[in-house]
Protein backbone atom coordinates (compact mmCIF):
# COMPACT_ATOMS: atom_id res chain seq x y z
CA UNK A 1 -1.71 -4.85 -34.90
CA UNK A 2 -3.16 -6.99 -32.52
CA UNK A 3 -4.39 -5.13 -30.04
CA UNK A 4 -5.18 -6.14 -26.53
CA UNK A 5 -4.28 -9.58 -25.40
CA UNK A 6 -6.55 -11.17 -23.49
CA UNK A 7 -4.89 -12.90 -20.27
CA UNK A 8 -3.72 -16.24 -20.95
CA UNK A 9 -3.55 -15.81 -25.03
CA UNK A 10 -0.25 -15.59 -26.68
CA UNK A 11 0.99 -14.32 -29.46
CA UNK A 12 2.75 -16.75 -32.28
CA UNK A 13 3.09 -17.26 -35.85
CA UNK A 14 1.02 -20.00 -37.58
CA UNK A 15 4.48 -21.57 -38.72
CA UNK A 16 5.02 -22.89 -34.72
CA UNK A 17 1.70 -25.05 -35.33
CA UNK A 18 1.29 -26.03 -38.86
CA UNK A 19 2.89 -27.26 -41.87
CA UNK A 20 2.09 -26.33 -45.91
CA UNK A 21 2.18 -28.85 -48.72
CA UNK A 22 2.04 -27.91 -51.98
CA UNK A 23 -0.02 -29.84 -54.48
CA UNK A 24 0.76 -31.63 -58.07
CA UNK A 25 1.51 -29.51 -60.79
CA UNK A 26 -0.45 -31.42 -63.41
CA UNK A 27 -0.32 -31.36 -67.30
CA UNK A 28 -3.71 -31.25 -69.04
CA UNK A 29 -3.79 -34.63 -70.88
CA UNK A 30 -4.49 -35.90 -67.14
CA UNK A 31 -7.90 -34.36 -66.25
CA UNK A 32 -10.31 -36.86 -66.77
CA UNK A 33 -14.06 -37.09 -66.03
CA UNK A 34 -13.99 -40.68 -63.99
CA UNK A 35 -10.49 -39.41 -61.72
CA UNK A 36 -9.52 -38.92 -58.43
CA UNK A 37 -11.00 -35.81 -57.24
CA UNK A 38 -9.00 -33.07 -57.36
CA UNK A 39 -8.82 -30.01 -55.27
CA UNK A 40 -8.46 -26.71 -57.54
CA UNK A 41 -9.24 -22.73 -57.82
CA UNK A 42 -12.46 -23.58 -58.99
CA UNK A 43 -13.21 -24.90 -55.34
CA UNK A 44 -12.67 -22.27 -53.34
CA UNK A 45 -15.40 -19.18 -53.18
CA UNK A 46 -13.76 -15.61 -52.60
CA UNK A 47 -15.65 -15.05 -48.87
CA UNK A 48 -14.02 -18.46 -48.61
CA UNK A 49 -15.64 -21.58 -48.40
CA UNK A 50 -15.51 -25.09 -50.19
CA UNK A 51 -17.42 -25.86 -53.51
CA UNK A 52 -17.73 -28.97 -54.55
CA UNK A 53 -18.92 -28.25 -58.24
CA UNK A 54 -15.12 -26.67 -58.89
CA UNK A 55 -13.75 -30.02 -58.47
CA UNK A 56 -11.89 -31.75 -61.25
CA UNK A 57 -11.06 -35.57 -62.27
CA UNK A 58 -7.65 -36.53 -62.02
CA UNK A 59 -5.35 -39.64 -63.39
CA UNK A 60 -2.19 -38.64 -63.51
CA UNK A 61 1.11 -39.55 -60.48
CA UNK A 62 0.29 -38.57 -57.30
CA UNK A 63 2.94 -38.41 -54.08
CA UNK A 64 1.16 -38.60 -50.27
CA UNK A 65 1.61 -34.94 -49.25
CA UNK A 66 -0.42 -34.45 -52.72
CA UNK A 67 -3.26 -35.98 -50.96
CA UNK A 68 -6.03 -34.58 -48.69
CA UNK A 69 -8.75 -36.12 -46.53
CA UNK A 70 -12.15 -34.89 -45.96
CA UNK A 71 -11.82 -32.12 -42.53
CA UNK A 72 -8.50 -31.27 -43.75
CA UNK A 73 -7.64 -27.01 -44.36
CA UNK A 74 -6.79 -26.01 -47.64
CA UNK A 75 -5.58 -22.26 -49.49
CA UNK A 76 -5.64 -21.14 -52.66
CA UNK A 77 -2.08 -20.01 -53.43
CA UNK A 78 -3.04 -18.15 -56.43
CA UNK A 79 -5.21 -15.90 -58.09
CA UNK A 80 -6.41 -15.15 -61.26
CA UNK A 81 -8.35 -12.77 -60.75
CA UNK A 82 -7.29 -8.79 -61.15
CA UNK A 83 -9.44 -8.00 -57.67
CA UNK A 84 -6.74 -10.60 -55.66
CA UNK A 85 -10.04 -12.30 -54.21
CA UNK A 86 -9.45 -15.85 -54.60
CA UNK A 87 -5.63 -15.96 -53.44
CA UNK A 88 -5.32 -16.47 -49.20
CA UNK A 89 -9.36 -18.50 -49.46
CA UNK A 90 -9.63 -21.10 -47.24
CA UNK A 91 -11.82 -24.25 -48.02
CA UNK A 92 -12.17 -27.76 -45.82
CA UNK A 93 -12.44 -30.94 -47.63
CA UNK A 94 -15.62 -32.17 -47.93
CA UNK A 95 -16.95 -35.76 -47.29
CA UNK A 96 -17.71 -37.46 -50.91
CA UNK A 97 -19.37 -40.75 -50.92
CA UNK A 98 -16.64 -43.77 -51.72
CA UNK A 99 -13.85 -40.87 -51.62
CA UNK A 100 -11.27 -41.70 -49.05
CA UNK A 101 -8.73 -38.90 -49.98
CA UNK A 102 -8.48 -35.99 -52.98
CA UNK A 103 -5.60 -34.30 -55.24
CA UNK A 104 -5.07 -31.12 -54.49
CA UNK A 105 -3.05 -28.97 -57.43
CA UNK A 106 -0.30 -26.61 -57.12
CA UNK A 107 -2.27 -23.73 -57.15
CA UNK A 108 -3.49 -24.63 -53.55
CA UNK A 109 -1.67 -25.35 -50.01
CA UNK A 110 -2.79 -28.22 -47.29
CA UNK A 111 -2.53 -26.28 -44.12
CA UNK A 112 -1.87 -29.18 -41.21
CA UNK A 113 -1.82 -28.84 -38.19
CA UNK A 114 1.28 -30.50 -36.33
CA UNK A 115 0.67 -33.30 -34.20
CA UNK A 116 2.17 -31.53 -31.02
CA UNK A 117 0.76 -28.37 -31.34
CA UNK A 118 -3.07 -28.71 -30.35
CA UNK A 119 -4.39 -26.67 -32.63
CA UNK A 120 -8.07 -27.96 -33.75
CA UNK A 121 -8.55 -28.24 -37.87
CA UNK A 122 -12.03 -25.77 -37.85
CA UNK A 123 -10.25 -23.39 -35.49
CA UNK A 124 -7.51 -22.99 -38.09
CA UNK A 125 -10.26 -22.69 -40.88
CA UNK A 126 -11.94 -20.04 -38.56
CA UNK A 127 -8.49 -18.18 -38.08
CA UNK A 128 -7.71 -18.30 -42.02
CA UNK A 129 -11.49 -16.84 -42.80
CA UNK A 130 -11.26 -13.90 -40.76
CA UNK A 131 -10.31 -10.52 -42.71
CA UNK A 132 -7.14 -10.02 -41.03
CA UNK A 133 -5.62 -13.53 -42.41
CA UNK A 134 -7.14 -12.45 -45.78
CA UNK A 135 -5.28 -8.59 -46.02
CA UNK A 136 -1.88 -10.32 -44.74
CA UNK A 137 -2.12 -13.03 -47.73
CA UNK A 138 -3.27 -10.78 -50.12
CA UNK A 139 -0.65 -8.24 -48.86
CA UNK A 140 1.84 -11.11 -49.81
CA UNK A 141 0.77 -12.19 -52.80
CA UNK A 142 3.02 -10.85 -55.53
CA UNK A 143 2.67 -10.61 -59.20
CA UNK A 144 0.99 -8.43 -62.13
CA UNK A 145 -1.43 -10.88 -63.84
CA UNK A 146 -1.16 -13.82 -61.61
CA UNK A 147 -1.51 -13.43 -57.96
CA UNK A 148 1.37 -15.92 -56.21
CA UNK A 149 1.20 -16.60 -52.39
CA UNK A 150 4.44 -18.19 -51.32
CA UNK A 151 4.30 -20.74 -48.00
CA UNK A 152 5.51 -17.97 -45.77
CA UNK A 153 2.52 -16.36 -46.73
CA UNK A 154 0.59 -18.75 -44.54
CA UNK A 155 3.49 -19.51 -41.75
CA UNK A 156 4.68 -16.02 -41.02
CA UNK A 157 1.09 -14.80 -40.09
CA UNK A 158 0.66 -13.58 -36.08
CA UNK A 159 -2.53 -14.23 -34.12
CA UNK A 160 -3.89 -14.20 -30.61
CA UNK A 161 -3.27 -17.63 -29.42
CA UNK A 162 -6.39 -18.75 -26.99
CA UNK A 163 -5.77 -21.58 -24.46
CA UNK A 164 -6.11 -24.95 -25.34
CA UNK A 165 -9.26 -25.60 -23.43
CA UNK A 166 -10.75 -22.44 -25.49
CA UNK A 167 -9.84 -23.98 -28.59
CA UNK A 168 -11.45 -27.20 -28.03
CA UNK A 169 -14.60 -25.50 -26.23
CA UNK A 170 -14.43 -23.57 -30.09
CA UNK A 171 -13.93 -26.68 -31.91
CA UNK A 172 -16.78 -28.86 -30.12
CA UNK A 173 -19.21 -26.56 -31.19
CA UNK A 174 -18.18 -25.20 -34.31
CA UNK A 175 -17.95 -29.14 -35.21
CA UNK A 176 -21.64 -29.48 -34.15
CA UNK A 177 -22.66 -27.09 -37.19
CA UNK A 178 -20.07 -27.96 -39.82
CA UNK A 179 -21.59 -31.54 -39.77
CA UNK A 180 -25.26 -30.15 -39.85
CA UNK A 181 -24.20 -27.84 -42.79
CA UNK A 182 -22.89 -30.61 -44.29
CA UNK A 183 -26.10 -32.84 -44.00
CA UNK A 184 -27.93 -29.97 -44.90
CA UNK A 185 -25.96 -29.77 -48.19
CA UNK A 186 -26.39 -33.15 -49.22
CA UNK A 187 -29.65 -32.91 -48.85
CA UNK A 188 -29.83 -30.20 -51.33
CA UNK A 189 -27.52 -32.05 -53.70
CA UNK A 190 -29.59 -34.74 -53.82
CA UNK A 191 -32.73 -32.83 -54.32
CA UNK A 192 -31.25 -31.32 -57.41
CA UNK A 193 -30.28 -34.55 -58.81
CA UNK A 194 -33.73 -35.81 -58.59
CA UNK A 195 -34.98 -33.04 -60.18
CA UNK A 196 -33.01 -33.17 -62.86
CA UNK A 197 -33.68 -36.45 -63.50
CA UNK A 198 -37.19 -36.30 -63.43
CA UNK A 199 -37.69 -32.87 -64.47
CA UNK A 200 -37.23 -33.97 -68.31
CA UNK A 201 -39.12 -37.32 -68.00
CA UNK A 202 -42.10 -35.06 -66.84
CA UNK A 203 -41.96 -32.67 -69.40
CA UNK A 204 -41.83 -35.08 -72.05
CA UNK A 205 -44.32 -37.07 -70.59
CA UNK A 206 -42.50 -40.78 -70.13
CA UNK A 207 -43.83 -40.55 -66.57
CA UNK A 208 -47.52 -39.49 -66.31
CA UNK A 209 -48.65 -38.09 -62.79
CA UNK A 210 -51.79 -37.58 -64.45
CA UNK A 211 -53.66 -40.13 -62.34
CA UNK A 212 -52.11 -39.11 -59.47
CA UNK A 213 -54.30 -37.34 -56.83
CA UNK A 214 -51.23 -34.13 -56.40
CA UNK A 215 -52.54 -31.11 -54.33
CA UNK A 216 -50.82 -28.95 -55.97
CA UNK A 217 -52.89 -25.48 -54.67
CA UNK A 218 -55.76 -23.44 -55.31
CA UNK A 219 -52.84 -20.62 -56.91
CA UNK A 220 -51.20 -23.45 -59.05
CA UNK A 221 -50.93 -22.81 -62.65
C-alpha cells in the first residue's frame, strides 16, 4: 500500500519509465586480472550501495546492452545468500580512471531510464534503495538455494510518482553529494595505496625517515 498521495503525484509502475538488460553469462576461462571491468555480486553491499573491490576482469564477447557507463543503475538479480539480502541491491557505476564503460554479468540488471520518460538516474537509485523496493524484490525472488529475480521483478513495482520539477529539484542536489562522496572516496583509495606501498619499505627500512624532523607526539610510541 501506498498510502496517501500527495496532490500532483501519480501512481505507475517502474516498467512505464525504464528498461532492464540483462548482462553476459560468462564461462570462467574468461576472468582475467588485466580485463574489462566487470560488474558482479561481489559489487553490490546488502543496504545497497556500489563496491568497487567486488569487481572482476573480464576478456571474453561482449554485446552493447552488456555494457554500462559510470552514473548508470544497476540490480543484483540474484542471491546467494540463505538471508535473500543481496538479491533487489541497487549499485551506480562508479567513475574508474581510463574506464569508459564496464561488463556487467547475468547475475545483475541495468535499470535505464527511457529517454521520454524524465525520470533522473539517482532518483531511480533513491527509489530502488528504499525498503519498500527491497520487500517487493525479495518478495519476487524465487528459488530454494539460489535467490532468482526475474525483470518483472523490477518493472511491475508501483510508486508515488512526484512531478517532474520535484524530481529534478531531488536530482540537483542529491547529484551535489554523490560527486562529493565520490571525491571523498578516491581520496581514501588513494591513501590506502600509498600506504601500502610505503608501509613495507618503512618497515624494512629501504626508506629511512630517520633524519627527518617528524612530530610525531608527546604520546607516540
Amino acid at each position: 500500500p501506498l498510502g496517501m498521495i500527495p496532490e500532483g503525484w501519480t501512481v505507475e509502475s517502474l516498467g512505464r519509465s525504464v528498461d532492464v538488460d540483462k548482462g553476459v553469462s560468462y564461462k570462467g576461462e574468461y576472468l582475467v586480472d588485466d580485463g574489462k571491468p566487470m560488474v558482479n555480486l561481489k559489487c553490490f553491499r546488502p543496504e545497497g550501495g556500489f563496491s568497487s573491490d567486488g569487481l572482476k576482469g573480464y576478456s571474453g564477447p561482449l554485446k552493447q546492452h552488456q555494457l554500462v557507463k559510470p552514473g548508470e543503475v544497476v540490480v543484483a538479480n540474484t542471491d546467494l545468500t540463505q538471508a535473500g539480502n543481496i538479491v533487489g541491491s541497487a549499485g551506480i557505476v562508479p567513475c574508474v580512471d581510463g574506464v569508459e564503460t564496464m561488463a556487467f554479468t547475468h547475475h545483475v540488471y541495468a535499470v535505464r531510464p527511457k529517454i521520454s520518460a524524465g525520470l533522473p538516474s539517482l532518483y531511480l537509485y533513491h527509489l530502488l534503495l528504499t525498503p519498500e523496493y527491497k520487500a517487493f524484490a525479495r518478495g519476487r525472488a524465487i528459488g530454494t538455494t539460489v535467490l532468482g529475480l526475474a525483470r518483472e521483478g523490477v518493472l511491475d513495482f508501483l510508486y508515488a510518482r512526484p512531478p517532474r520539477s520535484l524530481m529534478e529539484t531531488f536530482e540537483g542536489t542529491a547529484r551535489d553529494l554523490y560527486e562529493l562522496t565520490q571525491n571523498l572516496l578516491a581520496r581514501i583509495a588513494l591513501a590506502r595505496q600509498t600506504r601500502d606501498l610505503l608501509l613495507p619499505k618503512l618497515i624494512s627500512g629501504e626508506i629511512d625517515v630517520s633524519d627527518l624532523d617528524i612530530n610525531v607526539g608527546e604520546d607516540a610510541a
